[in-house]
N, C-alpha and C. Protein backbone atom coordinates (compact mmCIF):
# COMPACT_ATOMS: atom_id res chain seq x y z
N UNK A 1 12.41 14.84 9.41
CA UNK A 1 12.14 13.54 8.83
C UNK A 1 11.36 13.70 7.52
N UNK A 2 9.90 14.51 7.53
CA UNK A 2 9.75 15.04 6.49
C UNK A 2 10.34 15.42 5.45
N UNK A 3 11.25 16.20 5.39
CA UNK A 3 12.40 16.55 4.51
C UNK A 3 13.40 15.52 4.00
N UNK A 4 13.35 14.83 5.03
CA UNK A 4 14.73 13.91 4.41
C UNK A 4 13.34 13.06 3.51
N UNK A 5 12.35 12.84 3.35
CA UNK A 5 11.37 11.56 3.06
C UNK A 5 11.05 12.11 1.23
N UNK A 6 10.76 13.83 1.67
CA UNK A 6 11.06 14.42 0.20
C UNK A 6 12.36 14.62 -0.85
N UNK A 7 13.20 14.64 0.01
CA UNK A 7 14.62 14.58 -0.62
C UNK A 7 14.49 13.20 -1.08
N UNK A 8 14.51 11.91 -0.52
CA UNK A 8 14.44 10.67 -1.34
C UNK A 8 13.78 10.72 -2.42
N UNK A 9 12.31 10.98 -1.93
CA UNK A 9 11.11 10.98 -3.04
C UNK A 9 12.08 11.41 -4.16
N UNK A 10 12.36 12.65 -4.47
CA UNK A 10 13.05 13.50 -5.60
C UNK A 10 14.11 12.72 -6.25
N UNK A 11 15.06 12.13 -5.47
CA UNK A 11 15.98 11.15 -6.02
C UNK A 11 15.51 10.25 -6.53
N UNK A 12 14.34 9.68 -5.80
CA UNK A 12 14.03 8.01 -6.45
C UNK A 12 13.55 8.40 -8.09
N UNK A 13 12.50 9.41 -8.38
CA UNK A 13 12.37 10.26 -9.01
C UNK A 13 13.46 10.33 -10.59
N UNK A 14 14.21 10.90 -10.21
CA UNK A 14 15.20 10.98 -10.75
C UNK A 14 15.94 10.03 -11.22
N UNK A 15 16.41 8.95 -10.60
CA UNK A 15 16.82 7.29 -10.98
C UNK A 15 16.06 6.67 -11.36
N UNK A 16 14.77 7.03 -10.93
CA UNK A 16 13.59 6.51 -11.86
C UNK A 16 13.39 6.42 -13.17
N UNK A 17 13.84 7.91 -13.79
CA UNK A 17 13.73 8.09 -14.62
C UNK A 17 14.63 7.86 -15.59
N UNK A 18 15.78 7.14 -15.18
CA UNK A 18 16.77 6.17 -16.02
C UNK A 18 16.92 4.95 -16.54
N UNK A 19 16.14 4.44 -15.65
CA UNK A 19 15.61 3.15 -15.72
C UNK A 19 14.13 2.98 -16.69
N UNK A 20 13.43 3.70 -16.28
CA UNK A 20 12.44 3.30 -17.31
C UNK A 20 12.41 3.19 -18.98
N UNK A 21 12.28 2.81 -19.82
CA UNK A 21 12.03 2.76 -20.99
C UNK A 21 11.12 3.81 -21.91
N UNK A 22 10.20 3.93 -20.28
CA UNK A 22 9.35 5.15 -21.15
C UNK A 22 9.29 6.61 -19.88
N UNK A 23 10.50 6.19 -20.13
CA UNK A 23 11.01 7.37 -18.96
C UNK A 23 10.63 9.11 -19.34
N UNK A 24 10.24 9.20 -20.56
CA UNK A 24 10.43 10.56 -20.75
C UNK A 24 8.67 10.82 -20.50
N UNK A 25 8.11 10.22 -20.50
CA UNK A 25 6.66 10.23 -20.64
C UNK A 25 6.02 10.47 -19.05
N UNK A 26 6.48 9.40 -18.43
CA UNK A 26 6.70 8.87 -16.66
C UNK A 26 7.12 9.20 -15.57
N UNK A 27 8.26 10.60 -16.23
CA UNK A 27 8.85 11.30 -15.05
C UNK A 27 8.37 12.08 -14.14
N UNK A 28 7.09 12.13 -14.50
CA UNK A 28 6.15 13.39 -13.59
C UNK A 28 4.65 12.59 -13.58
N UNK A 29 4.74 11.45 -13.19
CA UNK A 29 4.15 10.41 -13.17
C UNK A 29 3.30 10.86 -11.49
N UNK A 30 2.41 10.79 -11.29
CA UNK A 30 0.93 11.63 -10.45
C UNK A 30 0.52 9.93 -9.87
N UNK A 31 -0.12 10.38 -8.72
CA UNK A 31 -1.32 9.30 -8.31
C UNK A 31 -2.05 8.67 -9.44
N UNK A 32 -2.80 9.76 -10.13
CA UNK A 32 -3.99 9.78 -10.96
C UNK A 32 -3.14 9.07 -12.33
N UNK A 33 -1.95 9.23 -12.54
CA UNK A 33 -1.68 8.70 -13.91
C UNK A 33 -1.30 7.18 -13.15
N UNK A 34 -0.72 6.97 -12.49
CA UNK A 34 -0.89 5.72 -11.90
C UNK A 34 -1.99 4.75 -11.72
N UNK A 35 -3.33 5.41 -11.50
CA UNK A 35 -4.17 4.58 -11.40
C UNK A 35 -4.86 3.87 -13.07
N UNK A 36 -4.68 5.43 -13.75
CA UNK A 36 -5.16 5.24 -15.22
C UNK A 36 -4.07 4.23 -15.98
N UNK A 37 -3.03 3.62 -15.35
CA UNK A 37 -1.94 2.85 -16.03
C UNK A 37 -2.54 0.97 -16.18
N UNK A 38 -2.46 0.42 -16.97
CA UNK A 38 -2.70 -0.70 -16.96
C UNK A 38 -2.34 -1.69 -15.77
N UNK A 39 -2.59 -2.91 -16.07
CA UNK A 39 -2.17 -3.41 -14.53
C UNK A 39 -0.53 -4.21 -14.48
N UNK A 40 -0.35 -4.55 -16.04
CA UNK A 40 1.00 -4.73 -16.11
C UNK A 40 2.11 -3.44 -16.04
N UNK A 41 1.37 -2.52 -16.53
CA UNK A 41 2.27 -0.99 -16.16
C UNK A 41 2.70 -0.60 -15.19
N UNK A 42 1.66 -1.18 -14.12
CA UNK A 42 1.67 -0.57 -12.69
C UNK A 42 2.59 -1.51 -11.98
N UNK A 43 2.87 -2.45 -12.35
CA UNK A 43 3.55 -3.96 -11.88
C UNK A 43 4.76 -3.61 -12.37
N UNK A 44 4.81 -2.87 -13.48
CA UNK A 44 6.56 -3.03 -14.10
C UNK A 44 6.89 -1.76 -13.12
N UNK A 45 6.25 -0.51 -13.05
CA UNK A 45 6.40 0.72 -12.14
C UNK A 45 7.19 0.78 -10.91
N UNK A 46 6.29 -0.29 -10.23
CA UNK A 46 6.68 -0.45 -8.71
C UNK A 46 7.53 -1.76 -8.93
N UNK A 47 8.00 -2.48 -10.14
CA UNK A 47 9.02 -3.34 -9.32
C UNK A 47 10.22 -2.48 -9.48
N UNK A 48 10.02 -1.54 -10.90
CA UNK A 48 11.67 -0.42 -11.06
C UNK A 48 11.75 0.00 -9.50
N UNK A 49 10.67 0.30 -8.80
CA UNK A 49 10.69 1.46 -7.39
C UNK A 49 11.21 0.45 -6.05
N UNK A 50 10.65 -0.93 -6.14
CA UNK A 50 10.85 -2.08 -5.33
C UNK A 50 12.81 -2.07 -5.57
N UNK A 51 12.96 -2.29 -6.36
CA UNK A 51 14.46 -2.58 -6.36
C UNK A 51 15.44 -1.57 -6.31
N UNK A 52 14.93 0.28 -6.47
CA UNK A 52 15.75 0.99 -5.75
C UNK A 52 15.53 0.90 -4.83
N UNK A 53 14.65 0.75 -4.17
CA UNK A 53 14.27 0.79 -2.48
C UNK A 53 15.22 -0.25 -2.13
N UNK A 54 15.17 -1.41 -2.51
CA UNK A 54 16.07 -2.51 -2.08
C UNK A 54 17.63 -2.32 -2.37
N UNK A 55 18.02 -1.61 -3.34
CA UNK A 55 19.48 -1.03 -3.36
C UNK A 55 19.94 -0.05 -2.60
N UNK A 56 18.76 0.72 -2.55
CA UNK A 56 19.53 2.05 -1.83
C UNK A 56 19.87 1.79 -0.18
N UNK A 57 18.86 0.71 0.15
CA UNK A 57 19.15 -0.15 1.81
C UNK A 57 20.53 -0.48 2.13
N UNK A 58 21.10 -0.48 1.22
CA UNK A 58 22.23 -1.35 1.15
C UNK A 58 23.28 -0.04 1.39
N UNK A 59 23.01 1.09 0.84
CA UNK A 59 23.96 2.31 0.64
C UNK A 59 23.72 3.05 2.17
N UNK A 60 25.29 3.38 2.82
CA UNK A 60 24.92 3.82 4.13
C UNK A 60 24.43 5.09 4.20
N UNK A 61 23.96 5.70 3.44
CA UNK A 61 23.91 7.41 2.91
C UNK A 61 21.83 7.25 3.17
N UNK A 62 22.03 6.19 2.13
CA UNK A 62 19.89 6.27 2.45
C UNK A 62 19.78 4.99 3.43
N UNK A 63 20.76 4.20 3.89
CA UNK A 63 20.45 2.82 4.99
C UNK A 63 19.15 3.82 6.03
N UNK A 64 19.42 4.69 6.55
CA UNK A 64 18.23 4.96 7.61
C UNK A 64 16.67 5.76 6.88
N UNK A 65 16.83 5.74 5.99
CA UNK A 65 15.53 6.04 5.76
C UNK A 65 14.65 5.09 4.64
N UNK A 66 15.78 3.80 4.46
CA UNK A 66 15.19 2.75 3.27
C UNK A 66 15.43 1.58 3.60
N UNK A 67 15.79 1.57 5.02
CA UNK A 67 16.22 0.03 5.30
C UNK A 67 14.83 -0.22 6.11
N UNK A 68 13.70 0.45 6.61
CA UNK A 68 12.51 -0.14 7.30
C UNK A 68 11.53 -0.43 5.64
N UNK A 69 12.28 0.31 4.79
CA UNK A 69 11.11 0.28 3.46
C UNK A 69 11.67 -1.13 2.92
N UNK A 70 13.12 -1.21 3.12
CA UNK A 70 13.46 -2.35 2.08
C UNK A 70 12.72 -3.49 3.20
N UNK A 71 13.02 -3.55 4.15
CA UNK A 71 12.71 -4.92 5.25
C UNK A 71 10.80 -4.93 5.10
N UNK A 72 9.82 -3.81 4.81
CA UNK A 72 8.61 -4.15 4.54
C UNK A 72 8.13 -4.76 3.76
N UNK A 73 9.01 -4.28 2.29
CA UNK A 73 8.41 -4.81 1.20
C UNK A 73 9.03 -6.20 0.57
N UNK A 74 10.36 -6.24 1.15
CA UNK A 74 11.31 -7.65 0.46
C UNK A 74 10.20 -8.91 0.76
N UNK A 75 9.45 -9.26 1.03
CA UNK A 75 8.37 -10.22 0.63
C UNK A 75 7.34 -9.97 -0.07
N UNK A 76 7.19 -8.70 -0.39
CA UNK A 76 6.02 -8.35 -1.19
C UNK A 76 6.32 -8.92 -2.64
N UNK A 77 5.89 -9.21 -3.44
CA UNK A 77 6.08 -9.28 -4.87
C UNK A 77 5.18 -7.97 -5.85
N UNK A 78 5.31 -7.34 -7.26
CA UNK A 78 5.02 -6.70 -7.32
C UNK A 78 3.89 -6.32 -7.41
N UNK A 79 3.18 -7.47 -8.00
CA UNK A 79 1.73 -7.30 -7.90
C UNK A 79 1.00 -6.80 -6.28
N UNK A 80 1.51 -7.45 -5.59
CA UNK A 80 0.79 -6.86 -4.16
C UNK A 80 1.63 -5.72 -3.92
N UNK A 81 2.78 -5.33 -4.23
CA UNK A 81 2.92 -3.94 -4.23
C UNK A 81 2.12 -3.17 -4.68
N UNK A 82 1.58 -3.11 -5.92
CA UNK A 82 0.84 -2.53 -7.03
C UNK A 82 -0.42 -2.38 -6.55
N UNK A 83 -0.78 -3.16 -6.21
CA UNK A 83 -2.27 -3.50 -5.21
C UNK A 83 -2.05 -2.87 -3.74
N UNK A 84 -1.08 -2.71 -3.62
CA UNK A 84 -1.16 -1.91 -2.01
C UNK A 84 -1.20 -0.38 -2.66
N UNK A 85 -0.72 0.22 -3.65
CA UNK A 85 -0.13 1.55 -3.91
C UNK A 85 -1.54 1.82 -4.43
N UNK A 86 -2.55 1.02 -5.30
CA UNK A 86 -3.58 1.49 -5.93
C UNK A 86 -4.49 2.07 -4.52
N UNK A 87 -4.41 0.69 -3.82
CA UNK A 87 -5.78 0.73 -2.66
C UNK A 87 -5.41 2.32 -1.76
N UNK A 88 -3.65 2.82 -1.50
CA UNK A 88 -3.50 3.91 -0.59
C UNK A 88 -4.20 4.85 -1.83
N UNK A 89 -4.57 4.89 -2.99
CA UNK A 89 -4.64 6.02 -3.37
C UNK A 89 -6.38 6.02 -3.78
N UNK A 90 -6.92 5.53 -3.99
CA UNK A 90 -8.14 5.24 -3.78
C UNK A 90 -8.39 5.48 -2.60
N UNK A 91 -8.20 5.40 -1.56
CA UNK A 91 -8.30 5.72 -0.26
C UNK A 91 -7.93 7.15 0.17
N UNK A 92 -7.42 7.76 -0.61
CA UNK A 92 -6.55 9.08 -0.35
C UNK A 92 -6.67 9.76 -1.63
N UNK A 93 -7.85 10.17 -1.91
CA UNK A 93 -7.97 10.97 -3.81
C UNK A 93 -7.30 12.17 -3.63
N UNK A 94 -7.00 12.70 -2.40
CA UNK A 94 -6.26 14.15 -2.55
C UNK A 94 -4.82 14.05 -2.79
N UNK A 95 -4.37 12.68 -2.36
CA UNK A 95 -3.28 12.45 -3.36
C UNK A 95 -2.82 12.22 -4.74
N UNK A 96 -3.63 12.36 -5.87
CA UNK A 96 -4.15 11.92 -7.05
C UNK A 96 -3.08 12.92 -7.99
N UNK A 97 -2.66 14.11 -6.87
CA UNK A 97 -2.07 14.93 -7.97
C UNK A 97 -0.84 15.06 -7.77
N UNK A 98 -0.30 14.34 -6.37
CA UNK A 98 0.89 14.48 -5.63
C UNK A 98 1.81 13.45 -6.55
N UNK A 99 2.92 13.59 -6.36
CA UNK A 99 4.26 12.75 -7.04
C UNK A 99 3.63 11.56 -6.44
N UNK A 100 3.93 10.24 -7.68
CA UNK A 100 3.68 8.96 -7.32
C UNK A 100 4.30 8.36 -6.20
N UNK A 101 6.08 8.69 -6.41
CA UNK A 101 6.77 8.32 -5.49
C UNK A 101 6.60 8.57 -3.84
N UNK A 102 6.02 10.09 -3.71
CA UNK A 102 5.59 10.00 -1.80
C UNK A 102 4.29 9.97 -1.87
N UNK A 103 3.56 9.61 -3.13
CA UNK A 103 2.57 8.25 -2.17
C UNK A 103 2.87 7.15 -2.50
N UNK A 104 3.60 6.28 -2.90
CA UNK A 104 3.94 5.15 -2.29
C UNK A 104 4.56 4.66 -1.67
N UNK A 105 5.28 6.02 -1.18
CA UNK A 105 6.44 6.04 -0.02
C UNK A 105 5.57 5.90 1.17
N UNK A 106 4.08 6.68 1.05
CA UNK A 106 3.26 7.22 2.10
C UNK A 106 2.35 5.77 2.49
N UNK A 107 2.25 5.14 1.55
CA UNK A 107 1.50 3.56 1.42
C UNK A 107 2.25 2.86 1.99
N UNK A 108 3.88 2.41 1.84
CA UNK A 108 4.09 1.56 2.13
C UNK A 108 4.66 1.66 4.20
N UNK A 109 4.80 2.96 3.81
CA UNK A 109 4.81 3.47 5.66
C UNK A 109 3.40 3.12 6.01
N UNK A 110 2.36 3.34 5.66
CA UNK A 110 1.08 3.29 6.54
C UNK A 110 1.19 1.48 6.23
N UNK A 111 0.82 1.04 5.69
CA UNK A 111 0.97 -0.47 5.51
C UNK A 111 2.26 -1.09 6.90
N UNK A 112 3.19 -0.41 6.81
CA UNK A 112 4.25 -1.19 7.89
C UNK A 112 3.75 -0.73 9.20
N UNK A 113 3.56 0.03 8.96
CA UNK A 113 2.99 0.61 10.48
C UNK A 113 2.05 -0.55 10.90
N UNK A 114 0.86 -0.84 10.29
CA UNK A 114 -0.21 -1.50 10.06
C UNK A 114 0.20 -3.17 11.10
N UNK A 115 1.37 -3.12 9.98
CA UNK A 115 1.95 -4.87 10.28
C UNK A 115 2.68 -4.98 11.65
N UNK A 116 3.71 -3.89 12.00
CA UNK A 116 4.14 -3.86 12.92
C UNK A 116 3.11 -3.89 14.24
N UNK A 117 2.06 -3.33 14.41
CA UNK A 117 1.34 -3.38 15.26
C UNK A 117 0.68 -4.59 15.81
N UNK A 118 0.80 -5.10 14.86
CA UNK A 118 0.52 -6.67 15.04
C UNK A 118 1.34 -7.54 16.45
């Protein structure tokens, strides 16, 4: 499961980096450069990441490893995305140097977990 969670990471990664505008700068985009990003930066970031997550749900190839991510976050808007991804990493500084993408892969799993328990 691990593996398959890094194999996404790497892809999202990668499509990520098509989409952005300032893609060449962003592609190796860290916890720590995330936090140092403005707050509209961080909002435009995670909605590019919000809407592969929400496409790739749809594709039967990533359906099992993005359809509990797409069903967590499809009410989130980006700002409380942005605000959930800051607070996991503030909470977690040893992630600061890790790829942005599996920690907010790692946020929005601990967050569902969170809700589901409910």
């Amino acid at each position: 499961m691990k593996t398959l969670s890094i194999i996404v990471s790497l892809f999202f990664m990668l499509v990520l980096v098509s989409h952005f505008s300032f893609a060449e700068e962003k592609s190796r985009l860290t916890g720590l450069d995330f936090l140092n990003l403005t707050e509209p930066e961080r909002s435009r970031v995670v909605a590019d990441i919000r809407s592969i997550y929400l496409r790739l749900a749809e594709e039967p190839e990533y359906e099992a490893h993005c359809l509990w991510l797409a069903c967590c976050i499809k009410g989130m808007n980006r700002v409380q995305l942005a605000t959930l991804a800051a607070k996991y990493l503030k909470d977690n500084p040893h992630t600061w140097y890790l790829s942005f993408f599996e920690s907010l892969d790692n946020a929005i799993e601990q967050a569902c977990r969170r809700l589901s328990s409910y």
